[in-house]
PDB file of N, CA and C in Angstrom:
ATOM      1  N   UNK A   1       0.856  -1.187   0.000  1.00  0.00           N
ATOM      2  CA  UNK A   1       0.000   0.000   0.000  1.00  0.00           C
ATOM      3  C   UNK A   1       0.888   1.231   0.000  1.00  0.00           C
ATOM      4  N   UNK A   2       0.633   2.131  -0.814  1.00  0.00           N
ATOM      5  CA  UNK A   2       1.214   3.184  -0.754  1.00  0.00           C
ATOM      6  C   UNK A   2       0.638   4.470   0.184  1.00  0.00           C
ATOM      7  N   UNK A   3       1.534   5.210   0.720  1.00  0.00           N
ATOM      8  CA  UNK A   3       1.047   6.542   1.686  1.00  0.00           C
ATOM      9  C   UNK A   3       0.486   7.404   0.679  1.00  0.00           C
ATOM     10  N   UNK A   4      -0.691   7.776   0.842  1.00  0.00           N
ATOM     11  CA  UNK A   4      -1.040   8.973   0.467  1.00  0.00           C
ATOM     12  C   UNK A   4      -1.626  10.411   1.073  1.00  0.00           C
ATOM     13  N   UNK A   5      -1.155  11.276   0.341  1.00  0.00           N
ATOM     14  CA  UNK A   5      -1.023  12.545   0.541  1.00  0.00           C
ATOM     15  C   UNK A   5      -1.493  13.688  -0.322  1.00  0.00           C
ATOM     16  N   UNK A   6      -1.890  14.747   0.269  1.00  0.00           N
ATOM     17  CA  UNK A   6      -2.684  15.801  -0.575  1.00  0.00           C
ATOM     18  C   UNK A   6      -1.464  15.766  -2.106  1.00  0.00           C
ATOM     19  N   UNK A   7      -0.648  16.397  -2.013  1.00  0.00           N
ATOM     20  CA  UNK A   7       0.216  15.979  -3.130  1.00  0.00           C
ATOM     21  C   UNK A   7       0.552  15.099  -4.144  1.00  0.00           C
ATOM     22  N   UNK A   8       0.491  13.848  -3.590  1.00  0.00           N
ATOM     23  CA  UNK A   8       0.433  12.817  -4.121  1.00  0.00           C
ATOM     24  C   UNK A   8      -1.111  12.761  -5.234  1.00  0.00           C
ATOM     25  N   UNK A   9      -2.077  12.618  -4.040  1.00  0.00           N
ATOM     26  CA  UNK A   9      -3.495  12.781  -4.830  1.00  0.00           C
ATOM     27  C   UNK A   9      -3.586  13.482  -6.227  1.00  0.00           C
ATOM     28  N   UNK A  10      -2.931  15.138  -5.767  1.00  0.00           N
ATOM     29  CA  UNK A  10      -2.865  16.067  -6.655  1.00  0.00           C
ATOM     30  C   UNK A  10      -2.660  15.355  -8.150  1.00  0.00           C
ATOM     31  N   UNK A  11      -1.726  14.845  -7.750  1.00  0.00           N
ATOM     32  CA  UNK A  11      -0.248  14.466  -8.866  1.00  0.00           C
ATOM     33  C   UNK A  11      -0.856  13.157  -9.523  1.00  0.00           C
ATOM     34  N   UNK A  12      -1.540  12.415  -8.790  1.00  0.00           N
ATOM     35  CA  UNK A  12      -2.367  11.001  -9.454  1.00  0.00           C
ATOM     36  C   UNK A  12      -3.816  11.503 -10.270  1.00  0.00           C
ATOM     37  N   UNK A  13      -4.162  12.450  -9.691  1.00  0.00           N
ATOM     38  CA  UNK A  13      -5.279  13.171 -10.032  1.00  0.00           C
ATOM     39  C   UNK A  13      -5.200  13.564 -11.776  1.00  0.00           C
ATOM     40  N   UNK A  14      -4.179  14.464 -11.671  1.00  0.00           N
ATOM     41  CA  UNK A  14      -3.072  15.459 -12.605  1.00  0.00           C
ATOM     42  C   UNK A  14      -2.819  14.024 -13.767  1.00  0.00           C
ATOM     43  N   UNK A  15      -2.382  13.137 -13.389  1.00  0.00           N
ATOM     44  CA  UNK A  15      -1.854  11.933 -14.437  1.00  0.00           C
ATOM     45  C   UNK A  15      -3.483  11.379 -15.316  1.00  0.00           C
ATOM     46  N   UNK A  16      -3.949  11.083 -14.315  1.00  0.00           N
ATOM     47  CA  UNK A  16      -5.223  10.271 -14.903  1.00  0.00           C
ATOM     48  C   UNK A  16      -5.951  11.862 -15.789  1.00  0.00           C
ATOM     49  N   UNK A  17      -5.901  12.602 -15.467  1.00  0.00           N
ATOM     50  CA  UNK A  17      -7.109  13.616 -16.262  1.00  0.00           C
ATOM     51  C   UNK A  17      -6.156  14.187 -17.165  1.00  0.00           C
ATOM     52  N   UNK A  18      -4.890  14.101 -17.738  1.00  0.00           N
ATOM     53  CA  UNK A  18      -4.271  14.427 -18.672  1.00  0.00           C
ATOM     54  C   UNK A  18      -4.569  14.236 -19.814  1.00  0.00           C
ATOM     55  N   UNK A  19      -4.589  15.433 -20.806  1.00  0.00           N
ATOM     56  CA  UNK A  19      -5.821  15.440 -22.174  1.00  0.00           C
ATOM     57  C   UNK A  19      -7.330  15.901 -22.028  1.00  0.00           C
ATOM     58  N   UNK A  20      -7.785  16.229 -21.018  1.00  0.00           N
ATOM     59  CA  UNK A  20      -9.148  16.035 -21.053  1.00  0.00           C
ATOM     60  C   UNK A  20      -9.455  17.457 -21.023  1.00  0.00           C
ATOM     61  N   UNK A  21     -10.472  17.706 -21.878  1.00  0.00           N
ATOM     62  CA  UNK A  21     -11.154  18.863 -22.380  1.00  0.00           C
ATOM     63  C   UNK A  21     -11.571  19.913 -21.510  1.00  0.00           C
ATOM     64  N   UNK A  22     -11.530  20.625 -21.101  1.00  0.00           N
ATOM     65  CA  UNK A  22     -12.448  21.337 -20.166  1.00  0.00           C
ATOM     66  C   UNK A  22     -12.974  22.572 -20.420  1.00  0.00           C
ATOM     67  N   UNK A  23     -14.266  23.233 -20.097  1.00  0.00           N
ATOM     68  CA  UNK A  23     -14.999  22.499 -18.812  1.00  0.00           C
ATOM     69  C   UNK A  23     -15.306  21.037 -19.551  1.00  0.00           C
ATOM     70  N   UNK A  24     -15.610  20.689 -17.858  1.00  0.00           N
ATOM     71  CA  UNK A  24     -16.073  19.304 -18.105  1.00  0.00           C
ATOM     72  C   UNK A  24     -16.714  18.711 -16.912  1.00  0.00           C
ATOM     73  N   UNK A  25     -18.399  17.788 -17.504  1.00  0.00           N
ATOM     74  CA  UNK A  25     -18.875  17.559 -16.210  1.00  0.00           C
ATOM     75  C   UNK A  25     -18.223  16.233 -15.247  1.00  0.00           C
ATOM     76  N   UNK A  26     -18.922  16.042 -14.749  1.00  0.00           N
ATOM     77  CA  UNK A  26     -18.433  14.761 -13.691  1.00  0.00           C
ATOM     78  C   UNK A  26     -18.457  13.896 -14.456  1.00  0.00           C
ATOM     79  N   UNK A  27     -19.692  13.443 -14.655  1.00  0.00           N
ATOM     80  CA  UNK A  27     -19.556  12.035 -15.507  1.00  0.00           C
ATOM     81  C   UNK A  27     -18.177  12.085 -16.997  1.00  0.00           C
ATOM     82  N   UNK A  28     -17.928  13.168 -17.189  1.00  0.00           N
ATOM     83  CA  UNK A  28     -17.008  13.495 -18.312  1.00  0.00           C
ATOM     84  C   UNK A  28     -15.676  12.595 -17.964  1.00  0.00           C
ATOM     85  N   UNK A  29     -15.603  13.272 -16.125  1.00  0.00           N
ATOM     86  CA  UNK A  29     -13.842  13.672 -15.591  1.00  0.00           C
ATOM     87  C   UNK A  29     -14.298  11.734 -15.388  1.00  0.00           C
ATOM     88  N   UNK A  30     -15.270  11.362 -14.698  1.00  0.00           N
ATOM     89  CA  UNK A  30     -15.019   9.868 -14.629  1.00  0.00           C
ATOM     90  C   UNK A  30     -14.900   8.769 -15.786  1.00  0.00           C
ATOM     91  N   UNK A  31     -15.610   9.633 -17.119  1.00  0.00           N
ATOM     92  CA  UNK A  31     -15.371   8.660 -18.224  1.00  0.00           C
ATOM     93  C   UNK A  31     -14.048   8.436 -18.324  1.00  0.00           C
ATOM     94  N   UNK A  32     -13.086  10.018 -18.091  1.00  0.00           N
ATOM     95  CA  UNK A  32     -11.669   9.565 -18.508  1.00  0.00           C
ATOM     96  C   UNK A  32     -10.833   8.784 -17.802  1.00  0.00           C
ATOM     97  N   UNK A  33     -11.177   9.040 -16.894  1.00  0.00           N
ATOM     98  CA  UNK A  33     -10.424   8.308 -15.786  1.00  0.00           C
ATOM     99  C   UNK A  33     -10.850   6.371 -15.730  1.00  0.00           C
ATOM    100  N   UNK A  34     -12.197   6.121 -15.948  1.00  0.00           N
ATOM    101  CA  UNK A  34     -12.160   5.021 -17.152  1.00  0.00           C
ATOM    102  C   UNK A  34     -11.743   4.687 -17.884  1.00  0.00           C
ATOM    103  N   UNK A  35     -11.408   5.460 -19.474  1.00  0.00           N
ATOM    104  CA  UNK A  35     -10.699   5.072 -20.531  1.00  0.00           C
ATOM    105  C   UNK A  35      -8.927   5.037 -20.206  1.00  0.00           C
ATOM    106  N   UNK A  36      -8.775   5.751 -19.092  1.00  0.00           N
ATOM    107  CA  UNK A  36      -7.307   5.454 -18.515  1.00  0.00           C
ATOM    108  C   UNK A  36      -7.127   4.620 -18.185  1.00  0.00           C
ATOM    109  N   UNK A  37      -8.071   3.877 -16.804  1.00  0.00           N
ATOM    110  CA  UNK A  37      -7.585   2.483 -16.585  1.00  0.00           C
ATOM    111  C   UNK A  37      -7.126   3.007 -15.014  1.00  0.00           C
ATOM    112  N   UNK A  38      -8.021   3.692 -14.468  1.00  0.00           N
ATOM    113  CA  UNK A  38      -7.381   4.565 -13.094  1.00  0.00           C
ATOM    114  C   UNK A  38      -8.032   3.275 -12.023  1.00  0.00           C
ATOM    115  N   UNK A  39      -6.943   3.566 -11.042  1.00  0.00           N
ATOM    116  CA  UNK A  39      -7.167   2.386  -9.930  1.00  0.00           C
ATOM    117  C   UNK A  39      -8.305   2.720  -9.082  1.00  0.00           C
ATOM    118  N   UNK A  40      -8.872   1.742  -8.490  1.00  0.00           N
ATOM    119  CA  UNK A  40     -10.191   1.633  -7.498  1.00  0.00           C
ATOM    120  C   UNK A  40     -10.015   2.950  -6.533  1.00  0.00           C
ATOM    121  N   UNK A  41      -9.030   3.781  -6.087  1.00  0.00           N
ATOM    122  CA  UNK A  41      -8.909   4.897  -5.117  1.00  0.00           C
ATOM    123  C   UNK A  41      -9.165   5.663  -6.161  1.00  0.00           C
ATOM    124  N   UNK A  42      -8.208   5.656  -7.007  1.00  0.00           N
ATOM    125  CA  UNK A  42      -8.749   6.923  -7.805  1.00  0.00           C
ATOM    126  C   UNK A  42     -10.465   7.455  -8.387  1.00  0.00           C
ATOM    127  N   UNK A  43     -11.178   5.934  -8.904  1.00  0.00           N
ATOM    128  CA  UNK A  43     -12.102   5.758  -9.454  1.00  0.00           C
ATOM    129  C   UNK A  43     -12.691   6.357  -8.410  1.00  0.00           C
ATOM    130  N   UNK A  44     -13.125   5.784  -7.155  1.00  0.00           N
ATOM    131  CA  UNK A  44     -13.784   6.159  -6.042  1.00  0.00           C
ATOM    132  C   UNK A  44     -13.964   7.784  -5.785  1.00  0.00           C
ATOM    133  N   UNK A  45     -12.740   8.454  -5.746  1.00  0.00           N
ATOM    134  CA  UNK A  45     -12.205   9.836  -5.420  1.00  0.00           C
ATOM    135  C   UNK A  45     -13.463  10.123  -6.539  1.00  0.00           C
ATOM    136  N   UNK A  46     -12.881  10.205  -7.979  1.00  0.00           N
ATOM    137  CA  UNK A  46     -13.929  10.727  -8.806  1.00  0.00           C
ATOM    138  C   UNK A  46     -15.476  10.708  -8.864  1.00  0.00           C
ATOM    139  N   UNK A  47     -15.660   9.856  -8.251  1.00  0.00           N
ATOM    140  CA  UNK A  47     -17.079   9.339  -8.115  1.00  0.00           C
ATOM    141  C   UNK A  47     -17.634  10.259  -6.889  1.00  0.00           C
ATOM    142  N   UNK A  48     -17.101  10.845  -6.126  1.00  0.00           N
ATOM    143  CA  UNK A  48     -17.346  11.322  -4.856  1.00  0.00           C
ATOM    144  C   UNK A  48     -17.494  12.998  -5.219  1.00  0.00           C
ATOM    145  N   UNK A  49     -16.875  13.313  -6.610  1.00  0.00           N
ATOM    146  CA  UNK A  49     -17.035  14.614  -6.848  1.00  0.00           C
ATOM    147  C   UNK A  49     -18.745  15.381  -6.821  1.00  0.00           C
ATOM    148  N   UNK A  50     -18.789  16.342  -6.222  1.00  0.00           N
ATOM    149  CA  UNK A  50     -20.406  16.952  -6.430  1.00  0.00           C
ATOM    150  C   UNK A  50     -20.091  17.164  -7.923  1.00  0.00           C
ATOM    151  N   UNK A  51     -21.766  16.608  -8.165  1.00  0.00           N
ATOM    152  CA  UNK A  51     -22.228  17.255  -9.565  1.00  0.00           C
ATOM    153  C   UNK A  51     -21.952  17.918  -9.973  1.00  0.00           C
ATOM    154  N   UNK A  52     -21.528  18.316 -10.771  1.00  0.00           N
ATOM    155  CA  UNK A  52     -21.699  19.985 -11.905  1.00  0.00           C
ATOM    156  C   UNK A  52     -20.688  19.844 -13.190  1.00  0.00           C
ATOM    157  N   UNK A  53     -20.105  20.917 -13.515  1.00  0.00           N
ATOM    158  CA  UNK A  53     -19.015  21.165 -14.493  1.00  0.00           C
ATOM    159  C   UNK A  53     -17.922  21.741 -13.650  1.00  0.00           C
ATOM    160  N   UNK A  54     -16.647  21.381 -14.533  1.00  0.00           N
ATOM    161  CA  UNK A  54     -15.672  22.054 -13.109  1.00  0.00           C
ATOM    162  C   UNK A  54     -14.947  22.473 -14.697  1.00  0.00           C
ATOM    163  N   UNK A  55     -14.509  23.705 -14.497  1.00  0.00           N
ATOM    164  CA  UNK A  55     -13.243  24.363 -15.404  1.00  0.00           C
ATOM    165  C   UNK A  55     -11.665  23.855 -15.908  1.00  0.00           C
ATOM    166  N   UNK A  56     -11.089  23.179 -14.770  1.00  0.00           N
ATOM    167  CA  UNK A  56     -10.320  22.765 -14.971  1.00  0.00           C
ATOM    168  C   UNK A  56      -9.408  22.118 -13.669  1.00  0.00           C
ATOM    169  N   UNK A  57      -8.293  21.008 -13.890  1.00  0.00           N
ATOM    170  CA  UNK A  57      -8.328  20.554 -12.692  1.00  0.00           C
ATOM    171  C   UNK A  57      -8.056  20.857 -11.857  1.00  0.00           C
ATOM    172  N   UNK A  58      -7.654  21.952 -11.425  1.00  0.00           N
ATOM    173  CA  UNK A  58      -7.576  22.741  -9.784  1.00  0.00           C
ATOM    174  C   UNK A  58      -8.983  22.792  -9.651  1.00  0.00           C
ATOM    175  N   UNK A  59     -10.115  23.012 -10.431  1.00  0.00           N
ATOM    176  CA  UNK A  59     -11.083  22.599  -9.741  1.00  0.00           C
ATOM    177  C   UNK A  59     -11.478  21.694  -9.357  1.00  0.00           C
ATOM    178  N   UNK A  60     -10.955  20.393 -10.351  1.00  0.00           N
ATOM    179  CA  UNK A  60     -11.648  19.277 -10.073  1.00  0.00           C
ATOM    180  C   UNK A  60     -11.363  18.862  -8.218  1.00  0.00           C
ATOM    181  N   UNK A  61      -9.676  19.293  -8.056  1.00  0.00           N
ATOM    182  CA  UNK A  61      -9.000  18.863  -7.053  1.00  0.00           C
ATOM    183  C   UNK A  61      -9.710  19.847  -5.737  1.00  0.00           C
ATOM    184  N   UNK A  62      -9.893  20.955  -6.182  1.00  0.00           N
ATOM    185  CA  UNK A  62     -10.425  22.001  -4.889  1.00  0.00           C
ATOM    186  C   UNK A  62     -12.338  20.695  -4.530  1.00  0.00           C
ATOM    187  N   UNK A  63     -13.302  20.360  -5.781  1.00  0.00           N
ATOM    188  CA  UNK A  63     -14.115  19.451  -5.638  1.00  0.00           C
ATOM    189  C   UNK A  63     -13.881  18.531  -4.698  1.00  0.00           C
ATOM    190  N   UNK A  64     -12.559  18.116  -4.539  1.00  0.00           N
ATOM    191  CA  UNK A  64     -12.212  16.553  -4.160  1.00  0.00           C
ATOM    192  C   UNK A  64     -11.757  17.028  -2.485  1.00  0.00           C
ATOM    193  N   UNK A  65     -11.578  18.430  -2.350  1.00  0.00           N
ATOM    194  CA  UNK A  65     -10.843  18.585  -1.117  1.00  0.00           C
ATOM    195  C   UNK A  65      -9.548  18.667  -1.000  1.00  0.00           C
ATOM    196  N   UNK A  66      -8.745  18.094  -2.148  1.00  0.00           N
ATOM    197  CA  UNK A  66      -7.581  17.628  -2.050  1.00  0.00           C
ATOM    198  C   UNK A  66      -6.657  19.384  -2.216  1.00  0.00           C
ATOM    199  N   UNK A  67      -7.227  20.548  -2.367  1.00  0.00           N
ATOM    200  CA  UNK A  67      -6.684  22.172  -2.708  1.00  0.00           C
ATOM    201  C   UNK A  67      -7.244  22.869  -2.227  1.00  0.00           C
ATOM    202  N   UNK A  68      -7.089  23.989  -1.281  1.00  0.00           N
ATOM    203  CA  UNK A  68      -7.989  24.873  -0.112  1.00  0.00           C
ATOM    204  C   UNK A  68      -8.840  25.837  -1.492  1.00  0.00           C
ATOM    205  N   UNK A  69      -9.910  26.458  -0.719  1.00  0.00           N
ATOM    206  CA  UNK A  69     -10.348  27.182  -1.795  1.00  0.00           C
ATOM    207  C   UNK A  69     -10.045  28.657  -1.249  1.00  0.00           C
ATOM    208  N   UNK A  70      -9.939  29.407  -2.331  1.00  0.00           N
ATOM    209  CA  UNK A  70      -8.868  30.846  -1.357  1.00  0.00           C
ATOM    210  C   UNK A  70     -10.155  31.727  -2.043  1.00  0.00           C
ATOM    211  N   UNK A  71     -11.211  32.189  -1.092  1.00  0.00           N
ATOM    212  CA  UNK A  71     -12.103  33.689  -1.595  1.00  0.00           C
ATOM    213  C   UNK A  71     -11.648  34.626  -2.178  1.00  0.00           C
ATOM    214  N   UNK A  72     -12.080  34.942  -3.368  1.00  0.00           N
ATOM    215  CA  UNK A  72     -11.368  36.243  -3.823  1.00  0.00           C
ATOM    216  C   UNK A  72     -11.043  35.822  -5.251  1.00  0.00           C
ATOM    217  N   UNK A  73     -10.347  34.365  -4.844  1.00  0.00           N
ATOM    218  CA  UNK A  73      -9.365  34.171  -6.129  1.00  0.00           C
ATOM    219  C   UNK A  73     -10.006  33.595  -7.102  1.00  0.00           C
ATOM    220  N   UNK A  74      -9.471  34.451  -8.596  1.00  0.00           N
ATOM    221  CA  UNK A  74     -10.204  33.639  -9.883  1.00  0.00           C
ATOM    222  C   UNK A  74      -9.420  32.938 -10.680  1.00  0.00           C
ATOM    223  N   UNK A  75      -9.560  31.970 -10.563  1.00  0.00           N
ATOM    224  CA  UNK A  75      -7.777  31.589 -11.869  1.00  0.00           C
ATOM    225  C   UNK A  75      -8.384  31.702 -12.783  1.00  0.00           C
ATOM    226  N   UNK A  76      -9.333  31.800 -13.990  1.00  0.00           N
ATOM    227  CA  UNK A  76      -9.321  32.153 -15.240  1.00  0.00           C
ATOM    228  C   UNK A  76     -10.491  33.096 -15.479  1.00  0.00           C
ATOM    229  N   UNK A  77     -10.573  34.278 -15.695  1.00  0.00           N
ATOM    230  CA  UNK A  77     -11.730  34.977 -16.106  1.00  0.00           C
ATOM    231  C   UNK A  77     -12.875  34.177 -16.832  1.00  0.00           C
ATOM    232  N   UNK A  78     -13.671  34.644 -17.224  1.00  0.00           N
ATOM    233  CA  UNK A  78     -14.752  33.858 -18.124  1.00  0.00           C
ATOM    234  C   UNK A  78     -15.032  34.578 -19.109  1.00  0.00           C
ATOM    235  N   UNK A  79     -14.635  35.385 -19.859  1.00  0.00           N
ATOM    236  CA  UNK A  79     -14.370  36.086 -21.175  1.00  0.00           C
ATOM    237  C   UNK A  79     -13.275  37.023 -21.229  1.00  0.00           C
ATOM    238  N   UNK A  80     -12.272  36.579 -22.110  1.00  0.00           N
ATOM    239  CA  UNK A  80     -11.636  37.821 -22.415  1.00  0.00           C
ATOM    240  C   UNK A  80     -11.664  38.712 -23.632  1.00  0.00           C
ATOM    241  N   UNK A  81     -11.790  39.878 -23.701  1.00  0.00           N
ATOM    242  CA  UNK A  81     -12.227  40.415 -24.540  1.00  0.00           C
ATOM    243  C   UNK A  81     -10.734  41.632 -24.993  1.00  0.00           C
ATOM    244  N   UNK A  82     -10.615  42.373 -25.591  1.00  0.00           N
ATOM    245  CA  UNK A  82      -9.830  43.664 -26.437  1.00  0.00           C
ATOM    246  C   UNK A  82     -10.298  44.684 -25.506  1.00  0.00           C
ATOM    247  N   UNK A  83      -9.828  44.846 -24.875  1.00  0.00           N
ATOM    248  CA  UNK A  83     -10.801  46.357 -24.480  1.00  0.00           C
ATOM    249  C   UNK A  83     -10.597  47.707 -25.163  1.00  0.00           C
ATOM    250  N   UNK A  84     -11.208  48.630 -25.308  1.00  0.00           N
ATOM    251  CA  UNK A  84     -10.842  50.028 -26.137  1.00  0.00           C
ATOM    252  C   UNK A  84     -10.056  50.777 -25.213  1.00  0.00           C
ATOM    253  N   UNK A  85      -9.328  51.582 -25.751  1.00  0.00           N
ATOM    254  CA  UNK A  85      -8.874  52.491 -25.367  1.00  0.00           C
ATOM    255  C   UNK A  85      -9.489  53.705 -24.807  1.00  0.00           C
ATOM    256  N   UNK A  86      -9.768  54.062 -23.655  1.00  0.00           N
ATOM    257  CA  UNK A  86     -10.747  55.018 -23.403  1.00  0.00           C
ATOM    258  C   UNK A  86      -9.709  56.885 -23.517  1.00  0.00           C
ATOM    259  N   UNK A  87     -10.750  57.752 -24.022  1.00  0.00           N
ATOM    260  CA  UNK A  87     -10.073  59.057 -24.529  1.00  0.00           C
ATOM    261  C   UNK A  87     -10.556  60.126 -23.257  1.00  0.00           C
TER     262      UNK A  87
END
């Protein structure tokens, strides 16, 4: 049996969802982790995620518990746009 650790998780997490599209819903993040071939902890972990769509995997991992969630903070806007130059 191996020790595991928030890090570790991270990092097994990080391996199995490599390639995968995002956003993306749950059943999405568990298909892949299916077509990977991810072990019974991992499978489980995924399965335990709340419903929804998650952006990308710091979310998936903040979902899982396994990454604190910090108020305030946005890691990716949700449109970026040109803005004008104002005169």
């Amino acid at each position: 049996m191996y020790r595991r650790t928030n890090r570790a998780d991270v990092a097994r997490i990080g391996q199995v969802l490599a390639g995968m599209a995002y956003p993306a819903a749950k059943w999405q993040i568990v298909a892949q982790a299916d077509h990977y071939g991810a072990d019974a902890v991992t499978t489980a972990q995924l399965w335990s995620l709340p419903s929804g769509t998650y952006r990308d995997l710091a979310a998936v991992c903040v979902g899982l518990g396994l990454l604190p969630v910090r108020p305030g903070f946005r890691q990716q806007p949700e449109i970026q746009s040109a803005g004008r130059d104002r005169r």
